[in-house]
C-alpha atoms as a PDB file:
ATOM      1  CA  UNK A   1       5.839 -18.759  -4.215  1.00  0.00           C
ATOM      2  CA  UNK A   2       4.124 -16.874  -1.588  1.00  0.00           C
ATOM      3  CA  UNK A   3       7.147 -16.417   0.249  1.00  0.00           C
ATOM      4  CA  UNK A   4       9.178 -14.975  -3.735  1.00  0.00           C
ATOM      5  CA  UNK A   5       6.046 -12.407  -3.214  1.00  0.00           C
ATOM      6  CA  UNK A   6       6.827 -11.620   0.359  1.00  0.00           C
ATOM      7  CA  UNK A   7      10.290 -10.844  -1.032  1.00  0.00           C
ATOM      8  CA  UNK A   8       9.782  -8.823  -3.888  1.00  0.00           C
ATOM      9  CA  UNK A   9       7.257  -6.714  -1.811  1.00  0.00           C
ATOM     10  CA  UNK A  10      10.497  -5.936   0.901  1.00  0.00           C
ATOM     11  CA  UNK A  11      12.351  -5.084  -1.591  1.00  0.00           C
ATOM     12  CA  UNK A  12      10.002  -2.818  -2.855  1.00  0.00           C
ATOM     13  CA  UNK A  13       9.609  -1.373   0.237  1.00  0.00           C
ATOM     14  CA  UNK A  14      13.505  -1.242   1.081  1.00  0.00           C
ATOM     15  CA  UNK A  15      14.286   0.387  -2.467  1.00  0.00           C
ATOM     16  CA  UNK A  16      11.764   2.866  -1.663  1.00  0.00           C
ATOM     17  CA  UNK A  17      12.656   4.236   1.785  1.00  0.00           C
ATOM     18  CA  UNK A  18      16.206   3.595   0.694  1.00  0.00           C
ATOM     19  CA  UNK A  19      17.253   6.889  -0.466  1.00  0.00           C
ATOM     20  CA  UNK A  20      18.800   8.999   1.828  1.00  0.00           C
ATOM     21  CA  UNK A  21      18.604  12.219   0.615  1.00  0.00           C
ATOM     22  CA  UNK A  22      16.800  15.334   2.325  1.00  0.00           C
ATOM     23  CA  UNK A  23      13.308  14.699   3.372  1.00  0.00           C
ATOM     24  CA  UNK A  24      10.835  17.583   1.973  1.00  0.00           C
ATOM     25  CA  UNK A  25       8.854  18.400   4.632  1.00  0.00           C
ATOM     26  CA  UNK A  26       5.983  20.337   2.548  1.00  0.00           C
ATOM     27  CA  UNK A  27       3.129  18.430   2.222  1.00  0.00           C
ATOM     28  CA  UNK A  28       1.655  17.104  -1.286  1.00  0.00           C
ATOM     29  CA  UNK A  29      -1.276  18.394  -2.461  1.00  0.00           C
ATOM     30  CA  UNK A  30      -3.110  15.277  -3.404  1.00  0.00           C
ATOM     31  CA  UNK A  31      -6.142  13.825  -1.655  1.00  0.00           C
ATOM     32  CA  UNK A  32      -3.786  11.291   0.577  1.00  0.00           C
ATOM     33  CA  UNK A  33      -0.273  13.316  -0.113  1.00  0.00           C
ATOM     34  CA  UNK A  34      -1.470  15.976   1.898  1.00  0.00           C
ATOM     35  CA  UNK A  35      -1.288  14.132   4.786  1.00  0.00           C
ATOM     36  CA  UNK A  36       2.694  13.179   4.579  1.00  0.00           C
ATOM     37  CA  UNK A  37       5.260  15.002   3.585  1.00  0.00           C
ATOM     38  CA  UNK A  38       6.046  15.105  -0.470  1.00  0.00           C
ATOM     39  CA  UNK A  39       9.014  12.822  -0.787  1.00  0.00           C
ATOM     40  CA  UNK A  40       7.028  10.071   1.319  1.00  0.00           C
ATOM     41  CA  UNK A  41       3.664  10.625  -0.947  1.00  0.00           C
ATOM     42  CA  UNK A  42       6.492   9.882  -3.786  1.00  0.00           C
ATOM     43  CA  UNK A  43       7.344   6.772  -2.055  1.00  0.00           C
ATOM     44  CA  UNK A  44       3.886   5.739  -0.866  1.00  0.00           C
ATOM     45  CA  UNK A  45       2.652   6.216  -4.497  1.00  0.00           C
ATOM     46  CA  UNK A  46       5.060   4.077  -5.980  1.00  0.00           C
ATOM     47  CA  UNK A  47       4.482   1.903  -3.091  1.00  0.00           C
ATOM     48  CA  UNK A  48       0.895   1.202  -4.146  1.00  0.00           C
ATOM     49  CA  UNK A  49       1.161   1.393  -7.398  1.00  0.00           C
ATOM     50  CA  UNK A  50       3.566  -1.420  -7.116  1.00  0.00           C
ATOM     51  CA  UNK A  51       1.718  -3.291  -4.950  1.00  0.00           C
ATOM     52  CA  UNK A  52      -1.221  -3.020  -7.253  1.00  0.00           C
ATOM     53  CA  UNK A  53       0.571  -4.571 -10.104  1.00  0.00           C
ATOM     54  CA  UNK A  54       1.958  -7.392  -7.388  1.00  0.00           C
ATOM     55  CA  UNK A  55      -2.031  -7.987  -6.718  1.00  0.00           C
ATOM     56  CA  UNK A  56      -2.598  -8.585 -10.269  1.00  0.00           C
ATOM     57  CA  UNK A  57      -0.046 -10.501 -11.560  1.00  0.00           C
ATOM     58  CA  UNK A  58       0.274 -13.099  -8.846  1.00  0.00           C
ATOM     59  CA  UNK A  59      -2.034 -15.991  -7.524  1.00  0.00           C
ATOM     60  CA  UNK A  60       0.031 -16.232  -4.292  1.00  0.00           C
ATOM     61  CA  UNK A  61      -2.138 -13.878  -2.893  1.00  0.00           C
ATOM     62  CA  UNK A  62      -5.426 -16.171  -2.893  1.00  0.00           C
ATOM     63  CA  UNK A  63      -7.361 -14.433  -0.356  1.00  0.00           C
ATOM     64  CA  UNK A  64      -8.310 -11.221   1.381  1.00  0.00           C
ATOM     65  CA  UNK A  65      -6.085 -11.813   4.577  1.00  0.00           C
ATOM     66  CA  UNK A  66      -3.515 -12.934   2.384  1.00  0.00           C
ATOM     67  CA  UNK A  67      -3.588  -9.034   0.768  1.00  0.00           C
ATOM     68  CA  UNK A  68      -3.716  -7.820   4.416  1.00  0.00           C
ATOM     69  CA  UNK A  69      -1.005  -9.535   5.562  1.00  0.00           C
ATOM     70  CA  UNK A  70       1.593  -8.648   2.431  1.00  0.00           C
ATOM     71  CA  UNK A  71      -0.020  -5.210   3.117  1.00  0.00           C
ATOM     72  CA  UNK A  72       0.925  -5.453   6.781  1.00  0.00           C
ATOM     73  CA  UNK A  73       4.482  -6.780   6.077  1.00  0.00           C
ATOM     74  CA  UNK A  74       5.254  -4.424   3.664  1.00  0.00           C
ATOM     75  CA  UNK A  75       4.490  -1.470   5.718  1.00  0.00           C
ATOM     76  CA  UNK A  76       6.248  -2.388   8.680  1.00  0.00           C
ATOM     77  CA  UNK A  77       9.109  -2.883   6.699  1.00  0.00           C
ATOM     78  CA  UNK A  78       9.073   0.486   5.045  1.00  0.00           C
ATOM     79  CA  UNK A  79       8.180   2.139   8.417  1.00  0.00           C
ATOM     80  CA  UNK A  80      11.312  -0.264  10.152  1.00  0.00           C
ATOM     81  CA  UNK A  81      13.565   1.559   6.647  1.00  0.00           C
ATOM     82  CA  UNK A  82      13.167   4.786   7.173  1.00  0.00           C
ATOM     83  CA  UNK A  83      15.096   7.431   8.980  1.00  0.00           C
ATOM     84  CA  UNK A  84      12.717   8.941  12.040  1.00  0.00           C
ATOM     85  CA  UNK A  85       9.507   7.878  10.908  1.00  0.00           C
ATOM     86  CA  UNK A  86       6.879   7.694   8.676  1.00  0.00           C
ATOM     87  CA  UNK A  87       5.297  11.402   9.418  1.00  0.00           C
ATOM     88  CA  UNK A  88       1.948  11.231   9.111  1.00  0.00           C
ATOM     89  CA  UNK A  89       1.361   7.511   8.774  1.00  0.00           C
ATOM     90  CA  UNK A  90      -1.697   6.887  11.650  1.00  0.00           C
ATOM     91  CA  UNK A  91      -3.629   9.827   9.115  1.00  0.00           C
ATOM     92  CA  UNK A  92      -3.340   7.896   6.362  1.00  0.00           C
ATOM     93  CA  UNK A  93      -4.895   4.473   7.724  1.00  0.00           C
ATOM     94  CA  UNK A  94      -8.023   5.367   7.963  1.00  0.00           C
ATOM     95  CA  UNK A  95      -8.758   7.120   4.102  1.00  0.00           C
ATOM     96  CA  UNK A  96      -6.797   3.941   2.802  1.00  0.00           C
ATOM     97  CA  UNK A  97      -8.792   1.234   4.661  1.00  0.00           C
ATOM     98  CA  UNK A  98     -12.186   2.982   3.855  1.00  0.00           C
ATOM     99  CA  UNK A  99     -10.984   2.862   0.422  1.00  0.00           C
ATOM    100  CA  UNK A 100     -10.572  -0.412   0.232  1.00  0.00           C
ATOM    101  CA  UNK A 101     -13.930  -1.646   2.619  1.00  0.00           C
ATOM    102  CA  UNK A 102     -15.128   0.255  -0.308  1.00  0.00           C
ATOM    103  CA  UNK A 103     -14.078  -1.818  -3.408  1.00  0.00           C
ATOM    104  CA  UNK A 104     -14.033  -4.983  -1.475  1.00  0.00           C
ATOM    105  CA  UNK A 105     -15.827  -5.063   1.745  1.00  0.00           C
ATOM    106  CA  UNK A 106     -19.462  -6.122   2.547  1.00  0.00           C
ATOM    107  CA  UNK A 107     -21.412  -4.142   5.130  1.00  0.00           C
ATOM    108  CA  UNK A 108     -18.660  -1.897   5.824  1.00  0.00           C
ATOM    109  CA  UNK A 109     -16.158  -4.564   6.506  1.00  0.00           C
ATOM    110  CA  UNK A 110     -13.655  -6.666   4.130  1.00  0.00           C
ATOM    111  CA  UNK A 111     -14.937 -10.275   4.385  1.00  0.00           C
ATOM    112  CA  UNK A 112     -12.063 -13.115   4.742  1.00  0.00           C
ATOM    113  CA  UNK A 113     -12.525 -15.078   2.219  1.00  0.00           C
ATOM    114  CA  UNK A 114     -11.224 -15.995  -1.913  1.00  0.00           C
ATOM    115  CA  UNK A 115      -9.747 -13.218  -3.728  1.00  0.00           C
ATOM    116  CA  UNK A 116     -11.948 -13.820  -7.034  1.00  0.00           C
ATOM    117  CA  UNK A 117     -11.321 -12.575 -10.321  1.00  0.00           C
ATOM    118  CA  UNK A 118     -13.927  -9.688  -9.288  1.00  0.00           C
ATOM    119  CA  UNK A 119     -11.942  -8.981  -6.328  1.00  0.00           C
ATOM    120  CA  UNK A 120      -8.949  -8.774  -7.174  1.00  0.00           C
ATOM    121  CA  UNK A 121      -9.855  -6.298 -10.745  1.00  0.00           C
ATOM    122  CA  UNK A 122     -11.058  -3.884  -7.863  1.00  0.00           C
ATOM    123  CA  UNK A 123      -8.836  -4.528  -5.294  1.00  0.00           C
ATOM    124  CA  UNK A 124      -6.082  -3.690  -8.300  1.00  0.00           C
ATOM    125  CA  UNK A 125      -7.986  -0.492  -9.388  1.00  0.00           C
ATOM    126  CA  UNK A 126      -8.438   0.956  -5.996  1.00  0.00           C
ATOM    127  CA  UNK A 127      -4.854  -0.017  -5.201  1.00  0.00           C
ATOM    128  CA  UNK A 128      -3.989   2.120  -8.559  1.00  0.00           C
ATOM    129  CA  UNK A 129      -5.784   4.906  -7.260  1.00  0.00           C
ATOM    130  CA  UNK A 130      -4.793   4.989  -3.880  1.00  0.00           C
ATOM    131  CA  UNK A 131      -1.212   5.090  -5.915  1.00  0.00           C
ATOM    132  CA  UNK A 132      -2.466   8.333  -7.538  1.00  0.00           C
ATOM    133  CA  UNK A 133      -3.770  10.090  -4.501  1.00  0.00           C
ATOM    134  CA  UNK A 134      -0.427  10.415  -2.846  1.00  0.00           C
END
């Protein structure tokens, strides 16, 4: 199941960066879409926003590193998908991780560790937000 999840979350991230169309250069003007250009807040907000229902609707991702590393794998593969690259992408590590050291973490880091009920209802909403920000 874990690897259906893996799947779903390429294909998320290979439907995203798959259009080929002109790249708008202007920034967003959200909190996070300032920091890339416009179409690629577009994509990074469906992004999360997708991943957010992917963290809620699934037990395959049981625990903390297993969020990480379907966050890791899915990023690579949207940065490996798109033309050039991801402008902007090493800005927008740091507001996302503090973020979610916020909603999850204990003394300032994310613990490894059971994705509880809790967890994962906050990891979701932050996820959501993040989603909105771009």
């Amino acid at each position: 199941m874990r690897t259906a999840v893996y799947a779903c979350v390429a294909l998320l991230g290979l439907g995203i960066v798959g259009q080929w169309g002109l790249l708008d250069f202007v920034p967003g003007s959200r909190p996070l879409g300032h920091l890339v250009t416009r179409q690629q807040a577009k994509d990074l907000g469906e992004f999360y926003a997708a991943l957010a229902k992917v963290v809620g609707s699934t037990s395959d991702i049981a625990t903390t590193s297993d969020f990480r590393n379907t966050q890791i794998l899915a990023a690579k593969i949207m940065q490996a998908n798109t033309p050039g690259h991801l402008v902007g992408l090493e800005k927008i590590n740091g507001p996302i991780n503090e973020r979610l050291v916020a909603a999850i973490g204990v003394d300032g880091e994310v613990p490894d560790g059971p994705l509880t009920a809790e967890m994962r209802a906050k990891l979701q909403k932050v996820l959501d937000k993040i989603s909105e920000d771009f």
